[in-house]
N, C-alpha and C. Protein backbone atom coordinates (compact mmCIF):
# COMPACT_ATOMS: atom_id res chain seq x y z
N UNK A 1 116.39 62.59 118.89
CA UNK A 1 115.44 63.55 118.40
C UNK A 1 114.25 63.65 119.35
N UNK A 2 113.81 65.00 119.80
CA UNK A 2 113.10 65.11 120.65
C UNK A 2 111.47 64.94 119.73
N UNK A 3 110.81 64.23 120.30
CA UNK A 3 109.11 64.20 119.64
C UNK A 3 108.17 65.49 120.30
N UNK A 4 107.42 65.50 119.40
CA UNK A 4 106.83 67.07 119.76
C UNK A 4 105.42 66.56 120.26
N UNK A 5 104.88 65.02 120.33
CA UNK A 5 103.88 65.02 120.99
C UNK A 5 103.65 63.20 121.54
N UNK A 6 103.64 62.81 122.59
CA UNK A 6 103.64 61.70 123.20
C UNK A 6 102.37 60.58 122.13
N UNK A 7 103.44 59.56 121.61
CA UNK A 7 102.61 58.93 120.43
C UNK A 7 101.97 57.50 121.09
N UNK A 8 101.54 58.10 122.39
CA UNK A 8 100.87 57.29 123.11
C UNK A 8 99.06 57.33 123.35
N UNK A 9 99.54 58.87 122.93
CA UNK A 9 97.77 59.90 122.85
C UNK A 9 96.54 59.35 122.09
N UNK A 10 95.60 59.06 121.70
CA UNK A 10 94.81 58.91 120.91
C UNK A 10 95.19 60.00 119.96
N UNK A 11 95.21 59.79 118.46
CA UNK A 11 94.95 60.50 117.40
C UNK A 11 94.47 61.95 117.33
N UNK A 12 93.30 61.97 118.28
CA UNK A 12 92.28 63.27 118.16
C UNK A 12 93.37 64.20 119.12
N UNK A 13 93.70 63.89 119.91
CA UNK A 13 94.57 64.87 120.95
C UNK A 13 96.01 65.52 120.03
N UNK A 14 96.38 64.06 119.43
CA UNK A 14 97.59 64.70 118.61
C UNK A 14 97.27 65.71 117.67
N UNK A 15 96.16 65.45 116.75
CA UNK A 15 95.86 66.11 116.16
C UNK A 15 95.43 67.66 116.36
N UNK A 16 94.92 67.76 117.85
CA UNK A 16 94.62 68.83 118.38
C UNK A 16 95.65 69.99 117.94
N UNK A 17 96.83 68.85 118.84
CA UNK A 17 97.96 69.28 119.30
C UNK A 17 98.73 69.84 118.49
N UNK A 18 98.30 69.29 117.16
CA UNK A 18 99.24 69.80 115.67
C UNK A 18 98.66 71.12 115.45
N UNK A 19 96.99 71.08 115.37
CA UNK A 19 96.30 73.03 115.08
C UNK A 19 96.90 73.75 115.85
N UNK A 20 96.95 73.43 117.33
CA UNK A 20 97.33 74.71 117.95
C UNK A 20 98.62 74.99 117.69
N UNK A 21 99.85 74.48 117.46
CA UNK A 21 100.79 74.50 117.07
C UNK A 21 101.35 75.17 115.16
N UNK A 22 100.57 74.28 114.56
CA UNK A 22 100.44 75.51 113.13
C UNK A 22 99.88 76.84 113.44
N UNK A 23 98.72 76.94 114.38
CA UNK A 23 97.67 77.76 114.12
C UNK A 23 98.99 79.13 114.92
N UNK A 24 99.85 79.05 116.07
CA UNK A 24 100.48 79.57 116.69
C UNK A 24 101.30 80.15 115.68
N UNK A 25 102.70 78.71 114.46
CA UNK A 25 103.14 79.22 113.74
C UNK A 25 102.54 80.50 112.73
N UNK A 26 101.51 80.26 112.33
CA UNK A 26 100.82 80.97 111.55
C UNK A 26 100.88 82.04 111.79
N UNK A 27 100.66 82.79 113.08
CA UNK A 27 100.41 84.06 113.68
C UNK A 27 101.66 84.67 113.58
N UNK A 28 102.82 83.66 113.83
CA UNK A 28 104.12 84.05 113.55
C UNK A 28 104.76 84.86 112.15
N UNK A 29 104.43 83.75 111.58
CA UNK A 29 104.57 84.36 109.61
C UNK A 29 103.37 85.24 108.80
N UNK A 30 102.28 85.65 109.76
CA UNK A 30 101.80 86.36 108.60
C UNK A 30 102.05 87.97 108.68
N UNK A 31 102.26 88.16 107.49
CA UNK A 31 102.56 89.47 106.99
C UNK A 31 101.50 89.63 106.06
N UNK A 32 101.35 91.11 105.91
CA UNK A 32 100.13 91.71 105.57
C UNK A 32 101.14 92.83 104.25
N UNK A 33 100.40 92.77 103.15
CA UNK A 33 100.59 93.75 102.42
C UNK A 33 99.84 95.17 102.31
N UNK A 34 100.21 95.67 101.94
CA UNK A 34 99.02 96.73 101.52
C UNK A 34 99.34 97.51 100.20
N UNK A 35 98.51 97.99 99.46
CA UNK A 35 98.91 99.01 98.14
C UNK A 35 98.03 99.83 98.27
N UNK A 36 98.43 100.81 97.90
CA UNK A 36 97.75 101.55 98.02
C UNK A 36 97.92 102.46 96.39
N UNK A 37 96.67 102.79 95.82
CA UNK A 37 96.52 103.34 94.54
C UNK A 37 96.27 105.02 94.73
N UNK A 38 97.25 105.61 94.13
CA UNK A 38 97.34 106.71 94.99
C UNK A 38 96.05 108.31 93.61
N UNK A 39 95.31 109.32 94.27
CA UNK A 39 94.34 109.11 92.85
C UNK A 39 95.29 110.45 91.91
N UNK A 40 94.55 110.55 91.22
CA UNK A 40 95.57 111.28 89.92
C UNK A 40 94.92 112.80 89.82
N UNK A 41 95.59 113.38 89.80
CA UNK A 41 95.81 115.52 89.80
C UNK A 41 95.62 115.67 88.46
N UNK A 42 94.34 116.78 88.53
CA UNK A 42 93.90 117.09 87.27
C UNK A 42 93.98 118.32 87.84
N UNK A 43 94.90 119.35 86.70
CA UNK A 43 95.06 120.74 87.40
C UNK A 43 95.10 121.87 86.55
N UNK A 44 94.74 122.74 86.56
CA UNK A 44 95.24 123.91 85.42
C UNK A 44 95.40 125.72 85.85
N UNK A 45 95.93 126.15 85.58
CA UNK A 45 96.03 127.65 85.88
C UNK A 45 95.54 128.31 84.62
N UNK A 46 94.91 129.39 84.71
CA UNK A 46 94.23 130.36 83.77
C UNK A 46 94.55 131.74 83.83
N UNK A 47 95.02 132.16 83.35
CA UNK A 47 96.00 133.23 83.18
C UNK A 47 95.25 134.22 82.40
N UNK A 48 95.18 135.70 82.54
CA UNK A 48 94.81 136.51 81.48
C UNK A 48 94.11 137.51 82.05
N UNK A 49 93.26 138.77 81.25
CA UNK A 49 93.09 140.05 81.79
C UNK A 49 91.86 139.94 82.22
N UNK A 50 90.75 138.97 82.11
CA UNK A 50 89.41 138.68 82.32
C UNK A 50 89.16 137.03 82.42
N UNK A 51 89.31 136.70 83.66
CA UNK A 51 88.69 135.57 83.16
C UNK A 51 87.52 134.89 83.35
N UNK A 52 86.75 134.43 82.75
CA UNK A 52 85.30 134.06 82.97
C UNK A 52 84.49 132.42 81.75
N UNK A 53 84.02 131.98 82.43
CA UNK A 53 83.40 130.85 81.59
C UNK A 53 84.65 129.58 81.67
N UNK A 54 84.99 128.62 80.94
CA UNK A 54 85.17 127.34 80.95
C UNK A 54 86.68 127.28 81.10
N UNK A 55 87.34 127.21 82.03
CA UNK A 55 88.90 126.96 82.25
C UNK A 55 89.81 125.84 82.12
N UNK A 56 88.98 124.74 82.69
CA UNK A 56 89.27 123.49 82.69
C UNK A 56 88.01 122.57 81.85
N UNK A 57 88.60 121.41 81.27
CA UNK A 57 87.63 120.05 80.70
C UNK A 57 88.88 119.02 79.99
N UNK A 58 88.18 117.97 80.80
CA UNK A 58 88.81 116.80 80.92
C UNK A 58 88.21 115.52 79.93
N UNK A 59 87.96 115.01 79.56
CA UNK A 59 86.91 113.10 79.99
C UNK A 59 87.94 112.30 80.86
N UNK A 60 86.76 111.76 81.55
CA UNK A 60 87.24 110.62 82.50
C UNK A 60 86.83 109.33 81.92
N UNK A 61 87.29 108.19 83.01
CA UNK A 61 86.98 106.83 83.01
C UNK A 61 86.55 106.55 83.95
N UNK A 62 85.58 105.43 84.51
CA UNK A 62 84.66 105.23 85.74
C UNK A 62 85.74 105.63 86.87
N UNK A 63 85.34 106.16 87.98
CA UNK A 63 85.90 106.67 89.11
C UNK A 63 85.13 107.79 89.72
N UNK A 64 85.91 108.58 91.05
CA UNK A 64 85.11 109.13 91.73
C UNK A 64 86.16 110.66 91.43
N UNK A 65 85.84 111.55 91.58
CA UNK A 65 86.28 112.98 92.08
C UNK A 65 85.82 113.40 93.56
N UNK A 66 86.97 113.27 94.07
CA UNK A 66 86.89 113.20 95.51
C UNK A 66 87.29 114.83 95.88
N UNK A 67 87.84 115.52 95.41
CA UNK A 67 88.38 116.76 95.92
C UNK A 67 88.43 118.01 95.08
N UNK A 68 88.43 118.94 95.13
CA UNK A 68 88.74 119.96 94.73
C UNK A 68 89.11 121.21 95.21
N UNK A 69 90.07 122.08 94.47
CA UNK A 69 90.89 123.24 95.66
C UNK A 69 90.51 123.92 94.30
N UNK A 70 90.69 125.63 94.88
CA UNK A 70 90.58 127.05 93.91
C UNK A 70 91.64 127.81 94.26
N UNK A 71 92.31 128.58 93.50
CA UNK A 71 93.04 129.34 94.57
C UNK A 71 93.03 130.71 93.20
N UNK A 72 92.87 131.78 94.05
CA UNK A 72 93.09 133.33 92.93
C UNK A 72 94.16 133.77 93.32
N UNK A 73 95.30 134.55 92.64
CA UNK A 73 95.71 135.25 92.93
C UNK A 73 95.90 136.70 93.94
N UNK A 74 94.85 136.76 94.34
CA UNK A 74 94.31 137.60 95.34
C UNK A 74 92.85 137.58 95.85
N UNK A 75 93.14 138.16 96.71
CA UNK A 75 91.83 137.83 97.33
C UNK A 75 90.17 138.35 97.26
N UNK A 76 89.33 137.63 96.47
CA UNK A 76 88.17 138.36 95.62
C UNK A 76 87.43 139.29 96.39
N UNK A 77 87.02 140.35 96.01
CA UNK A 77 86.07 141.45 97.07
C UNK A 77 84.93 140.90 96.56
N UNK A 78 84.04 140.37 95.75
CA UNK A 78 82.73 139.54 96.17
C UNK A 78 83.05 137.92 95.38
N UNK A 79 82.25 137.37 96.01
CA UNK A 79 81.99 136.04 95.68
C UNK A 79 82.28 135.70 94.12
N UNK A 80 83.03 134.32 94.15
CA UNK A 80 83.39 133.93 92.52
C UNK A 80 82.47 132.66 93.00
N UNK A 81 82.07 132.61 91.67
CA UNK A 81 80.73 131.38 91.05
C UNK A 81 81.63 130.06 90.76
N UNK A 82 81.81 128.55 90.81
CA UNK A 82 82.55 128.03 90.66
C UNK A 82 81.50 126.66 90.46
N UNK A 83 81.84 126.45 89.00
CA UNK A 83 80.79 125.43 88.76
C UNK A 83 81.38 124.45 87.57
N UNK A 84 80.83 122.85 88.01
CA UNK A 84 81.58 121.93 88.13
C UNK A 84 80.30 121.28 87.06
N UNK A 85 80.43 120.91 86.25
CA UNK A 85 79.76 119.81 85.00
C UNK A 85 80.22 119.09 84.75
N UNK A 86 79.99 117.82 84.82
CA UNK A 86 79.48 116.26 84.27
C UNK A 86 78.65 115.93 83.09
N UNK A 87 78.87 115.53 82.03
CA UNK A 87 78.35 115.49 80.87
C UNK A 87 78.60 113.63 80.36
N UNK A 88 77.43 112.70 80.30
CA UNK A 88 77.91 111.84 79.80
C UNK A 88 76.73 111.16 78.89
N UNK A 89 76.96 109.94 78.55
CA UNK A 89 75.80 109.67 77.78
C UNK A 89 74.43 109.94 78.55
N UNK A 90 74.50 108.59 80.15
CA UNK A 90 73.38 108.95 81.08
C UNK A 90 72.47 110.20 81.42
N UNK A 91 73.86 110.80 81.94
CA UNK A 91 73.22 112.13 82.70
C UNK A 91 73.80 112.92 82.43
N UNK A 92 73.31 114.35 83.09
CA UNK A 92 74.43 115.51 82.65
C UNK A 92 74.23 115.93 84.65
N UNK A 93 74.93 116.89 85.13
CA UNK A 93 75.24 116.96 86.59
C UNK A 93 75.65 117.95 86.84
N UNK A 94 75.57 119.13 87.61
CA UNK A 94 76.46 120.21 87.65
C UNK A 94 75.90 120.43 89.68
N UNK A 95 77.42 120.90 89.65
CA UNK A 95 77.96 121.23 91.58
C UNK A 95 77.94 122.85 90.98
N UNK A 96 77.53 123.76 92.00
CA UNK A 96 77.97 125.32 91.92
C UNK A 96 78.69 125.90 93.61
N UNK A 97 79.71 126.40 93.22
CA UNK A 97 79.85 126.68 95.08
C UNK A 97 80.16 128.06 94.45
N UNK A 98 80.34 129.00 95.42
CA UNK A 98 80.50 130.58 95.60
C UNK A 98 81.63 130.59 96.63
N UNK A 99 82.35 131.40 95.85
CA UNK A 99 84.16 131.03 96.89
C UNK A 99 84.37 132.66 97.12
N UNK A 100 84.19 133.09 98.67
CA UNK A 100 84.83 134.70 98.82
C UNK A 100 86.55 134.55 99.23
N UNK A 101 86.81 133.35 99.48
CA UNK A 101 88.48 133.26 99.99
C UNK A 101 89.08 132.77 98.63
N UNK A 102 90.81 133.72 99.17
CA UNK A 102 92.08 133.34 98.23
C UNK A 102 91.83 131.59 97.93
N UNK A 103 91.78 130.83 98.93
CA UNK A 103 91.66 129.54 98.74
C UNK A 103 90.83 128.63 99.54
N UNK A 104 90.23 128.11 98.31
CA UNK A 104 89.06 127.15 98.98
C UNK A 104 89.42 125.68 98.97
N UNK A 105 89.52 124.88 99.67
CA UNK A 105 89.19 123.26 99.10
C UNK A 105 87.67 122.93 99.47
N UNK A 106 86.83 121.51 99.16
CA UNK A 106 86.03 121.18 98.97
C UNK A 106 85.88 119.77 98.79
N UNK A 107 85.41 119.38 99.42
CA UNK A 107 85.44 117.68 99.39
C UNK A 107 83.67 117.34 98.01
N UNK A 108 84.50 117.15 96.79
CA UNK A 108 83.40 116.85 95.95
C UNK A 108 82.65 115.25 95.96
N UNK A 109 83.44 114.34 96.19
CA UNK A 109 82.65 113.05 95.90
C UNK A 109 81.23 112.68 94.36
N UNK A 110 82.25 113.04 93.43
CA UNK A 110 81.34 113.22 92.01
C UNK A 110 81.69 111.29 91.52
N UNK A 111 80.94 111.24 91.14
CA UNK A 111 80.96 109.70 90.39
C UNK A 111 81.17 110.10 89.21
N UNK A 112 82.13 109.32 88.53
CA UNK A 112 82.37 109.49 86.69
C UNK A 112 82.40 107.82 86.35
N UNK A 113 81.53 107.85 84.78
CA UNK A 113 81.81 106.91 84.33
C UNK A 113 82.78 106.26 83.35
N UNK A 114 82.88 106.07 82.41
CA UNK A 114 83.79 105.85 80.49
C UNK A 114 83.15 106.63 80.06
N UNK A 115 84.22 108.08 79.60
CA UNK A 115 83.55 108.94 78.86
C UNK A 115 82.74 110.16 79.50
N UNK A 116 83.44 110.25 81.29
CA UNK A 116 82.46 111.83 81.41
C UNK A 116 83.50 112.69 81.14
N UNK A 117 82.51 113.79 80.76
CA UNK A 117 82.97 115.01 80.37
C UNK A 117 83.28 116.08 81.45
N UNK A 118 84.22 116.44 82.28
CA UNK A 118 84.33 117.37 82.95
C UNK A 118 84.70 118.93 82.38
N UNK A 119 83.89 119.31 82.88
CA UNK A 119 84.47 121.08 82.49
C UNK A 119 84.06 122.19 83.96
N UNK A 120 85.09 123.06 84.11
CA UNK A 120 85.47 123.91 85.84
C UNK A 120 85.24 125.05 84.81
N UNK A 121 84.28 126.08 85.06
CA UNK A 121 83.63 127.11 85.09
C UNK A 121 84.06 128.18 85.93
N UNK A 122 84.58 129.47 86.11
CA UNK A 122 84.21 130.27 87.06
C UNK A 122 83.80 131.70 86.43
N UNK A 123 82.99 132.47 86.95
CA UNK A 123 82.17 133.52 86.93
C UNK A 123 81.88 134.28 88.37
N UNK A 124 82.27 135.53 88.10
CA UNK A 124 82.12 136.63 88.81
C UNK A 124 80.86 137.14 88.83
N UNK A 125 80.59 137.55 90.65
CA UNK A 125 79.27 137.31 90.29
C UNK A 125 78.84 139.10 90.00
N UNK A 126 80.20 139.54 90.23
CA UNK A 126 79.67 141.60 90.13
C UNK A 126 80.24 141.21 88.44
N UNK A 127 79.45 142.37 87.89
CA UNK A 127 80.16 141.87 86.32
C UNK A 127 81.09 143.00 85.98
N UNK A 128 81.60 143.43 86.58
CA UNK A 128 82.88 144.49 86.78
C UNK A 128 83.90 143.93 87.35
N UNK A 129 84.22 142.84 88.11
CA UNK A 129 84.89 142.12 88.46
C UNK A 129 85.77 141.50 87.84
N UNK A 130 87.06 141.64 88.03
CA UNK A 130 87.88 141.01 86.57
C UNK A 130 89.03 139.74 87.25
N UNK A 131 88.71 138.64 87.24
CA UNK A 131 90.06 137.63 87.39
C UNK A 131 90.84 137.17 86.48
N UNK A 132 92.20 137.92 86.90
CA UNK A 132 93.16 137.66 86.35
C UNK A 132 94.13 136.18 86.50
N UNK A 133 93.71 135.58 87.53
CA UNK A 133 95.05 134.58 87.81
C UNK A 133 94.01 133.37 88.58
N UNK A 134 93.61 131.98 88.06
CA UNK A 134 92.94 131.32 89.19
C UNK A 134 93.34 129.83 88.75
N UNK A 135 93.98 129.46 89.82
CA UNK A 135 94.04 127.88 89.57
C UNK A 135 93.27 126.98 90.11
N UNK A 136 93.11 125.89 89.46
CA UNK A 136 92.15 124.40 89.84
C UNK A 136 92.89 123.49 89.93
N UNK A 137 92.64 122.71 91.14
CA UNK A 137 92.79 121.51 90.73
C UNK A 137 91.84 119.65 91.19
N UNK A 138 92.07 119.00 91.31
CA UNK A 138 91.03 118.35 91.09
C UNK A 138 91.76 116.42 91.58
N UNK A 139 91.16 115.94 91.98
CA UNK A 139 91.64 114.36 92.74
C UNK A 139 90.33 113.78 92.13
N UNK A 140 91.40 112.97 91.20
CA UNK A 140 90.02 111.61 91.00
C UNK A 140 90.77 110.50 90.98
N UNK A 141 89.92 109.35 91.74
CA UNK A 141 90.71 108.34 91.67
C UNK A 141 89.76 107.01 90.80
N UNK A 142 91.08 105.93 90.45
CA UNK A 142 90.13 105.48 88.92
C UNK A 142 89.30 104.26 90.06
N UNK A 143 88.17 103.97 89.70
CA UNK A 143 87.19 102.56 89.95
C UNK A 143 88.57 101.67 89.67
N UNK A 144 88.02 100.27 90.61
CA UNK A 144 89.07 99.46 90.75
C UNK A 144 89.11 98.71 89.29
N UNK A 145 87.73 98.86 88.45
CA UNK A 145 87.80 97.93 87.38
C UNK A 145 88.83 98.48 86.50
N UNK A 146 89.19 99.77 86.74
CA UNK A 146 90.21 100.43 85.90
C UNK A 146 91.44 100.34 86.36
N UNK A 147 91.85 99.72 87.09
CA UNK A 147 93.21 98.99 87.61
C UNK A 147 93.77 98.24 87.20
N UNK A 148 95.06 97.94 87.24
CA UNK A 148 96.33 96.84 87.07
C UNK A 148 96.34 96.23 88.46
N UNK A 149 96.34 94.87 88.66
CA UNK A 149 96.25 93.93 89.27
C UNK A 149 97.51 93.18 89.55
N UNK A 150 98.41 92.96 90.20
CA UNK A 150 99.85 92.46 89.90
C UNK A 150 99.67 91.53 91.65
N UNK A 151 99.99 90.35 91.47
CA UNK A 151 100.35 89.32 92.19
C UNK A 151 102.19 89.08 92.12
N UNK A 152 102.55 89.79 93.85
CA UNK A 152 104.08 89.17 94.01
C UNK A 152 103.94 88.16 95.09
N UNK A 153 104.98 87.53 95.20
CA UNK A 153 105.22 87.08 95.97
C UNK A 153 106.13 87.52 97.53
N UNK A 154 105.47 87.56 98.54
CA UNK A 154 106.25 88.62 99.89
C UNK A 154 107.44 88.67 99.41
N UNK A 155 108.20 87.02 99.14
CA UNK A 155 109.86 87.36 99.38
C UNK A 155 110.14 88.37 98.23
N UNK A 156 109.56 88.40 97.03
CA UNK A 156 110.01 89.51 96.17
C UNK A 156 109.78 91.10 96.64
N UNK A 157 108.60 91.10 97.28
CA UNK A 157 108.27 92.43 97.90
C UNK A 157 109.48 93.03 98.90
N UNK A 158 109.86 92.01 99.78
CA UNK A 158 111.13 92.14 100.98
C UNK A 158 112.05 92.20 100.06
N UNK A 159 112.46 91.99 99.22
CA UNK A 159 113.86 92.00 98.40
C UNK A 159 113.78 93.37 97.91
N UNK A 160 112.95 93.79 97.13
CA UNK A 160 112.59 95.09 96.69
C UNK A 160 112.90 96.06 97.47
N UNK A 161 112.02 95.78 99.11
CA UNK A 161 112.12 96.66 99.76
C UNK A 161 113.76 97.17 99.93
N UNK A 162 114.22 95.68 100.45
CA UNK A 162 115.92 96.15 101.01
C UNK A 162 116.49 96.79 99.95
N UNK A 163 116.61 96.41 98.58
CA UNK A 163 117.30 97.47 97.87
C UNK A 163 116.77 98.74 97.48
N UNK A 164 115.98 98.84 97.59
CA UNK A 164 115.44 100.48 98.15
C UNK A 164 116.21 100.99 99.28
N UNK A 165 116.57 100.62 100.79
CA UNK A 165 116.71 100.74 101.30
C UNK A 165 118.20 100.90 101.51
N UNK A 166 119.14 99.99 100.59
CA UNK A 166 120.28 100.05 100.15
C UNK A 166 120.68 101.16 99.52
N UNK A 167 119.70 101.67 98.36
CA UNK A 167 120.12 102.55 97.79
C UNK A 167 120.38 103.96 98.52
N UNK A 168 119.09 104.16 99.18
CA UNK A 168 119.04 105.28 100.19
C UNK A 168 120.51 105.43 101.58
């Protein structure tokens, strides 16, 4: 059997000799996970011969609203009013944007707590103006305290993976 370090050394050298050697293995075996929490589509279409005032309302749970898209059925000849309320015990909050395109997105970054109230508004701003067809939709993703937490172990993760991979 070959020895992996001359047991002639003083202690401190062997010992050296053992870190750099785990510390090497180490670099070898680590694997990195990642999850990723993917955020949740709040969406609705509004349908009808006029539409105006409150289309969408939700409540949330602590988290953020990171996004929002509009889209009309055609393309508005003046500006639609597009306004975004937050209602909770704390505070109340309102975003307004003015959308002249078929489709807008918008990076919102709204904070919600337990219990906000969302409601998507739109209003024309000529009052002869009639929308017939406009959808919303909306990305919020939950605060981590509102998460499921699950501890695997890699080899279960790699096992998982391959039969996924099997199946496909």
């Amino acid at each position: 059997m070959k020895l992996l370090f001359n047991r002639n050394k003083p202690p401190a050298e062997r010992i050296d000799f053992l870190e750099v050697v785990v510390a090497r293995l180490a670099r070898r075996v680590h694997k990195q996970v990642v999850s990723i929490i993917p955020p949740h589509v709040m969406s609705t279409c509004a349908t009808g011969e006029d539409i105006r005032g409150d289309i969408y309302k939700a409540m949330l749970f602590k988290g953020t609203i990171t996004k929002g898209i509009v889209c009309f059925n055609k393309r508005p000849k003046n500006p639609i009013h597009i306004e975004i309320k937050i209602l909770n015990n704390e505070i109340g909050f309102t975003k307004s944007y003015y959308v002249s395109k078929m489709r807008e997105n918008v990076d919102l970054d709204i904070a919600t707590i337990d219990g906000s109230m969302i409601s998507v508004s739109v209003y024309p701003t000529v009052e002869t103006d009639k929308l017939t067809e406009v959808w919303i939709s909306l990305l919020w993703s939950p605060d981590v305290s509102n998460t499921k937490v699950k501890n695997y172990l890699i080899e279960s993760l790699e096992k998982a993976a391959e039969d996924v991979a099997l199946i496909e």
